[in-house]
N, C-alpha and C. Protein backbone atom coordinates (compact mmCIF):
# COMPACT_ATOMS: atom_id res chain seq x y z
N UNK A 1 -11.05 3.30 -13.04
CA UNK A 1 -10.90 2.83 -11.67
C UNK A 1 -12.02 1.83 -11.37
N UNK A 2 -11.57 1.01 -10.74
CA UNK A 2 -12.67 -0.03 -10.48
C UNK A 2 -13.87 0.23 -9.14
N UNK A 3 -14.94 -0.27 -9.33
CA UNK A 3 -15.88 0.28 -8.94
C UNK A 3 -15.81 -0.27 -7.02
N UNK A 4 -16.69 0.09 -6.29
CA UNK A 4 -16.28 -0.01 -5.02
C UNK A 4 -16.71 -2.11 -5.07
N UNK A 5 -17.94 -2.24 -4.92
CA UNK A 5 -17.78 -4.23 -4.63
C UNK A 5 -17.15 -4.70 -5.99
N UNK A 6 -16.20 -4.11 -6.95
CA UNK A 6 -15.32 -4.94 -7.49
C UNK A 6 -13.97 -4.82 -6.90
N UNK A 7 -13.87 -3.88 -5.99
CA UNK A 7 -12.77 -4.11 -5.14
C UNK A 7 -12.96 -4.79 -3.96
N UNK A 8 -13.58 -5.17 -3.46
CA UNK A 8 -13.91 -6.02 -2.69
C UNK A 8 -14.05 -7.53 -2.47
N UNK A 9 -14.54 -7.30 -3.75
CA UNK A 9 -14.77 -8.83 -4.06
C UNK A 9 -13.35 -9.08 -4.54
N UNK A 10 -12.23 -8.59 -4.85
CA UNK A 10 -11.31 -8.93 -5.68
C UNK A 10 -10.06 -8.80 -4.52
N UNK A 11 -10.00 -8.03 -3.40
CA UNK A 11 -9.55 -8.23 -1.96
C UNK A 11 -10.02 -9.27 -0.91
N UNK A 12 -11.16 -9.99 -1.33
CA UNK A 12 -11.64 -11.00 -0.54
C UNK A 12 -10.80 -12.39 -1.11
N UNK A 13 -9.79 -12.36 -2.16
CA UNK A 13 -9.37 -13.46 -2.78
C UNK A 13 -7.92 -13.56 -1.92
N UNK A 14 -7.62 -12.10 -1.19
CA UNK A 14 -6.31 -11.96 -0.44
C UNK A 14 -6.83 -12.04 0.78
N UNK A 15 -7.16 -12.26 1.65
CA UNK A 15 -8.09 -11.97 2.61
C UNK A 15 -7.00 -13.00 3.09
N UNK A 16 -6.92 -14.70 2.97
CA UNK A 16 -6.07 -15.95 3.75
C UNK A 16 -4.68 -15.60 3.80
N UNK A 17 -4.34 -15.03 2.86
CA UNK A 17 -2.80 -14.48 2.10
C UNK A 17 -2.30 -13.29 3.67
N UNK A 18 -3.08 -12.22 3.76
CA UNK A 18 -2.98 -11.46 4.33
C UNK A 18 -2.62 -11.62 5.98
N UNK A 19 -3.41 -12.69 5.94
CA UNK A 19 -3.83 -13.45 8.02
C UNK A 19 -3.07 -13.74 7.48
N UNK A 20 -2.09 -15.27 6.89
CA UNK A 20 -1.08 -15.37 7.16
C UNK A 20 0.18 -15.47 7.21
N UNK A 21 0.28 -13.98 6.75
CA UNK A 21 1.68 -13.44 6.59
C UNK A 21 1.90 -12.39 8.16
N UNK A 22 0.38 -12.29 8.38
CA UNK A 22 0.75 -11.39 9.81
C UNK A 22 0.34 -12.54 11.15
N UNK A 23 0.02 -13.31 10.68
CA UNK A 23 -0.12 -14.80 12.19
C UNK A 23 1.17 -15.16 11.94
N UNK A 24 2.04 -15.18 11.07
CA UNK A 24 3.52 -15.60 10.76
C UNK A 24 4.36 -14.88 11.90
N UNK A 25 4.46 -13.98 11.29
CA UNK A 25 4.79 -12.28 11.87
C UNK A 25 4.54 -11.95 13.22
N UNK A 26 3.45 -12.08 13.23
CA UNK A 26 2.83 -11.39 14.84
C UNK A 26 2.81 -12.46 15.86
N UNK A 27 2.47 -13.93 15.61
CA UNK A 27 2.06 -15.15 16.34
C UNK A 27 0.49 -14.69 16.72
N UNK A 28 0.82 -13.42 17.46
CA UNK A 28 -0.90 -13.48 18.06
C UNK A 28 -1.97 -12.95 17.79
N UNK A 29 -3.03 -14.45 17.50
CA UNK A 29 -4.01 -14.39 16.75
C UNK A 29 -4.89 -13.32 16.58
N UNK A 30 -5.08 -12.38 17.75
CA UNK A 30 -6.10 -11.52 17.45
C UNK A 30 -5.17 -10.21 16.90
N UNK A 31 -4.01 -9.86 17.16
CA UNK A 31 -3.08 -8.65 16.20
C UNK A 31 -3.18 -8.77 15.05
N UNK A 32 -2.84 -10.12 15.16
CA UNK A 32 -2.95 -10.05 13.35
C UNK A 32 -4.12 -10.17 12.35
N UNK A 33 -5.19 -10.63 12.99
CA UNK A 33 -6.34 -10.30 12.86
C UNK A 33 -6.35 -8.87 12.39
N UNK A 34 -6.36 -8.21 13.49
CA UNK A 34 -6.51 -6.61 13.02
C UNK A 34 -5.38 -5.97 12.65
N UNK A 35 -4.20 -6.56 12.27
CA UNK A 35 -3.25 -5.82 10.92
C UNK A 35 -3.82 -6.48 9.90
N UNK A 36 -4.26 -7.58 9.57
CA UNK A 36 -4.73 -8.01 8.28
C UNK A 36 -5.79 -7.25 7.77
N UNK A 37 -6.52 -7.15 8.86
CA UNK A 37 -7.49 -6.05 8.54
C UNK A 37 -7.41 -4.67 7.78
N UNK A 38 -6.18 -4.57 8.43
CA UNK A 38 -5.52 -2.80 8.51
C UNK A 38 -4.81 -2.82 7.18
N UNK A 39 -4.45 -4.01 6.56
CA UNK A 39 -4.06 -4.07 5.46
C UNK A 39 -4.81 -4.16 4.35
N UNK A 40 -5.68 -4.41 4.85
CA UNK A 40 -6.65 -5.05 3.64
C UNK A 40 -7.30 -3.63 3.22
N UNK A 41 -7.75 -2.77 4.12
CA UNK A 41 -8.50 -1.64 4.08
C UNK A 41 -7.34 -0.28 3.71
N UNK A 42 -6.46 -0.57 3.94
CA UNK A 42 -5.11 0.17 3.05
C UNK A 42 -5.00 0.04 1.65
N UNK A 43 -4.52 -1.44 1.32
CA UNK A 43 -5.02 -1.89 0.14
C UNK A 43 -5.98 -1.62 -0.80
N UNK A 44 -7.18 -1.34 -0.15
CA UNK A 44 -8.62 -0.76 -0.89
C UNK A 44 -8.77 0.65 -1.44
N UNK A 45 -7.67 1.26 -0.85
CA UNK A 45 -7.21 2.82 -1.32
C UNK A 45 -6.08 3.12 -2.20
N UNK A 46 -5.48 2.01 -1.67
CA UNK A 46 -3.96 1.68 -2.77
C UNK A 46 -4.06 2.07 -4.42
N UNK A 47 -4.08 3.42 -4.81
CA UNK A 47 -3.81 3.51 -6.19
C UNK A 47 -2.66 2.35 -7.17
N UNK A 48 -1.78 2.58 -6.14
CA UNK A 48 -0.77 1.29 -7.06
C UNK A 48 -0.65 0.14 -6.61
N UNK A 49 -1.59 -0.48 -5.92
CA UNK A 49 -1.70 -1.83 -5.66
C UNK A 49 -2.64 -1.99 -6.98
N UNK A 50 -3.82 -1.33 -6.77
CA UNK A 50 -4.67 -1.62 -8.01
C UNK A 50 -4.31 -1.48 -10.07
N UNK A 51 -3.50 -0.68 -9.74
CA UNK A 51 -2.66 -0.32 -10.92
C UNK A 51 -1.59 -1.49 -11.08
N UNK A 52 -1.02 -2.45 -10.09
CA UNK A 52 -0.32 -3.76 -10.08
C UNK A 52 -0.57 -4.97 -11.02
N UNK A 53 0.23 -5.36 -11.54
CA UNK A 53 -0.15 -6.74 -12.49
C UNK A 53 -0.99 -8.07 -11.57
N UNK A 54 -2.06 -8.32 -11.75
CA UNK A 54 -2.66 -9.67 -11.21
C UNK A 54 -1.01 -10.32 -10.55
N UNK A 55 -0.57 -10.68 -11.48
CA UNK A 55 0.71 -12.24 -10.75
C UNK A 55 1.23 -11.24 -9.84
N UNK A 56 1.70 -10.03 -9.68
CA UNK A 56 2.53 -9.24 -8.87
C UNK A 56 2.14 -8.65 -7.63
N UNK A 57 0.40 -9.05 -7.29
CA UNK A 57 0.04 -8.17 -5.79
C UNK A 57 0.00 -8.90 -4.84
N UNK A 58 0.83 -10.32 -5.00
CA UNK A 58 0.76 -11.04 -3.94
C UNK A 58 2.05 -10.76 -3.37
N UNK A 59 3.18 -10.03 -4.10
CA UNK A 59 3.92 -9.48 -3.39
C UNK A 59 4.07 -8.63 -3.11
N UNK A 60 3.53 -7.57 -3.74
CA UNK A 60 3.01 -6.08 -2.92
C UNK A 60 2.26 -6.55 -1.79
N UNK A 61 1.33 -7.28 -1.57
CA UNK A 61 0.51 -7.55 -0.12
C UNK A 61 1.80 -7.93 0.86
N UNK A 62 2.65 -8.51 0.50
CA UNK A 62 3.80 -8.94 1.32
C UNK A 62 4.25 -7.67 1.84
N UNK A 63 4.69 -6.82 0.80
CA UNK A 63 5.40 -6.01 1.78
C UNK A 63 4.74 -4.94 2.51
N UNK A 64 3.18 -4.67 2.37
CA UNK A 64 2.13 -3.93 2.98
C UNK A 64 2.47 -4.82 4.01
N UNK A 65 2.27 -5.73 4.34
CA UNK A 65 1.64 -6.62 5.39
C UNK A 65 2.71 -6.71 6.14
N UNK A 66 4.03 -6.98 6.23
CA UNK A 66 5.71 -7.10 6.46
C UNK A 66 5.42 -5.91 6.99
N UNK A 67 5.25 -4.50 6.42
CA UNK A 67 5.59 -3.99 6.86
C UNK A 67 4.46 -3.33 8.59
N UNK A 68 3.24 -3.62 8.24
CA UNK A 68 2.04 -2.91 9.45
C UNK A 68 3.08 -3.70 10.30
N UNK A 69 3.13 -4.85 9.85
CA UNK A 69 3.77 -6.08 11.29
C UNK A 69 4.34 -5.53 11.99
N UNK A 70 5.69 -4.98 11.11
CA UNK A 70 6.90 -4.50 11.89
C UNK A 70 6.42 -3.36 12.52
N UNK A 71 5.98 -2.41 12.29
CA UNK A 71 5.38 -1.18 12.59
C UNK A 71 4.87 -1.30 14.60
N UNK A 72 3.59 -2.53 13.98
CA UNK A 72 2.96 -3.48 15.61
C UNK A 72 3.78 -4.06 16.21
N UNK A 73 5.16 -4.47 15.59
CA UNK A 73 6.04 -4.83 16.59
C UNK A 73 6.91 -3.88 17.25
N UNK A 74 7.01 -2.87 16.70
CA UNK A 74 7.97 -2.05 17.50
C UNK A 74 7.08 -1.06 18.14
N UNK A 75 5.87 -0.77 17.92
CA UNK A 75 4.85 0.12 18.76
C UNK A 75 4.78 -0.77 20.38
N UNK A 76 4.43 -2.44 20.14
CA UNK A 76 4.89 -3.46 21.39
C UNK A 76 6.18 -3.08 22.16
N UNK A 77 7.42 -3.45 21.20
CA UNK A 77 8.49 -2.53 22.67
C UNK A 77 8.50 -1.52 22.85
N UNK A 78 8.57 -0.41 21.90
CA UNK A 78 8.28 0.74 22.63
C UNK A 78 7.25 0.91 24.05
N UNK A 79 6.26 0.03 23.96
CA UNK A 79 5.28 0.06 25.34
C UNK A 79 5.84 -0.70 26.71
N UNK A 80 6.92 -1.71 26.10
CA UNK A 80 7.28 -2.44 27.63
C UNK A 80 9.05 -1.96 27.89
N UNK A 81 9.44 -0.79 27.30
CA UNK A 81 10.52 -0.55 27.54
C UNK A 81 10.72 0.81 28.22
């Protein structure tokens, strides 16, 4: 298992990837801010993200990230409905 600042340093390369797939997603800047966040720090626990082929975690981050979105979007209507 890789050690704790080699995961870090190696999640800081997804870090742009992450913002913007949820500024896509969300539009607003500070949500997605903190789902990217929320992803990123998910990610850092992720047994099988880390167990993932290099070329292949840019689409696992997709669907981590796809999915917090959707999650923050429907927690949003649920609040104004």
């Amino acid at each position: 298992m890789l050690d704790f600042q080699k995961k870090v340093d190696a999640l800081r390369r997804y870090e742009s990837l992450c913002f913007t797939v949820c500024v896509t997603i969300l539009i607003e800047e500070h949500a997605s801010y903190k789902t990217a966040e929320q992803a990123l720090c998910q990610l850092f626990g992720d047994r099988e993200f880390w167990r993932t082929a290099e070329v292949d975690r840019s689409q696992y981050i997709l669907r981590v990230c796809t999915k917090l979105c959707m999650q923050k979007k429907e927690i949003r209507l649920s609040r104004t409905s």
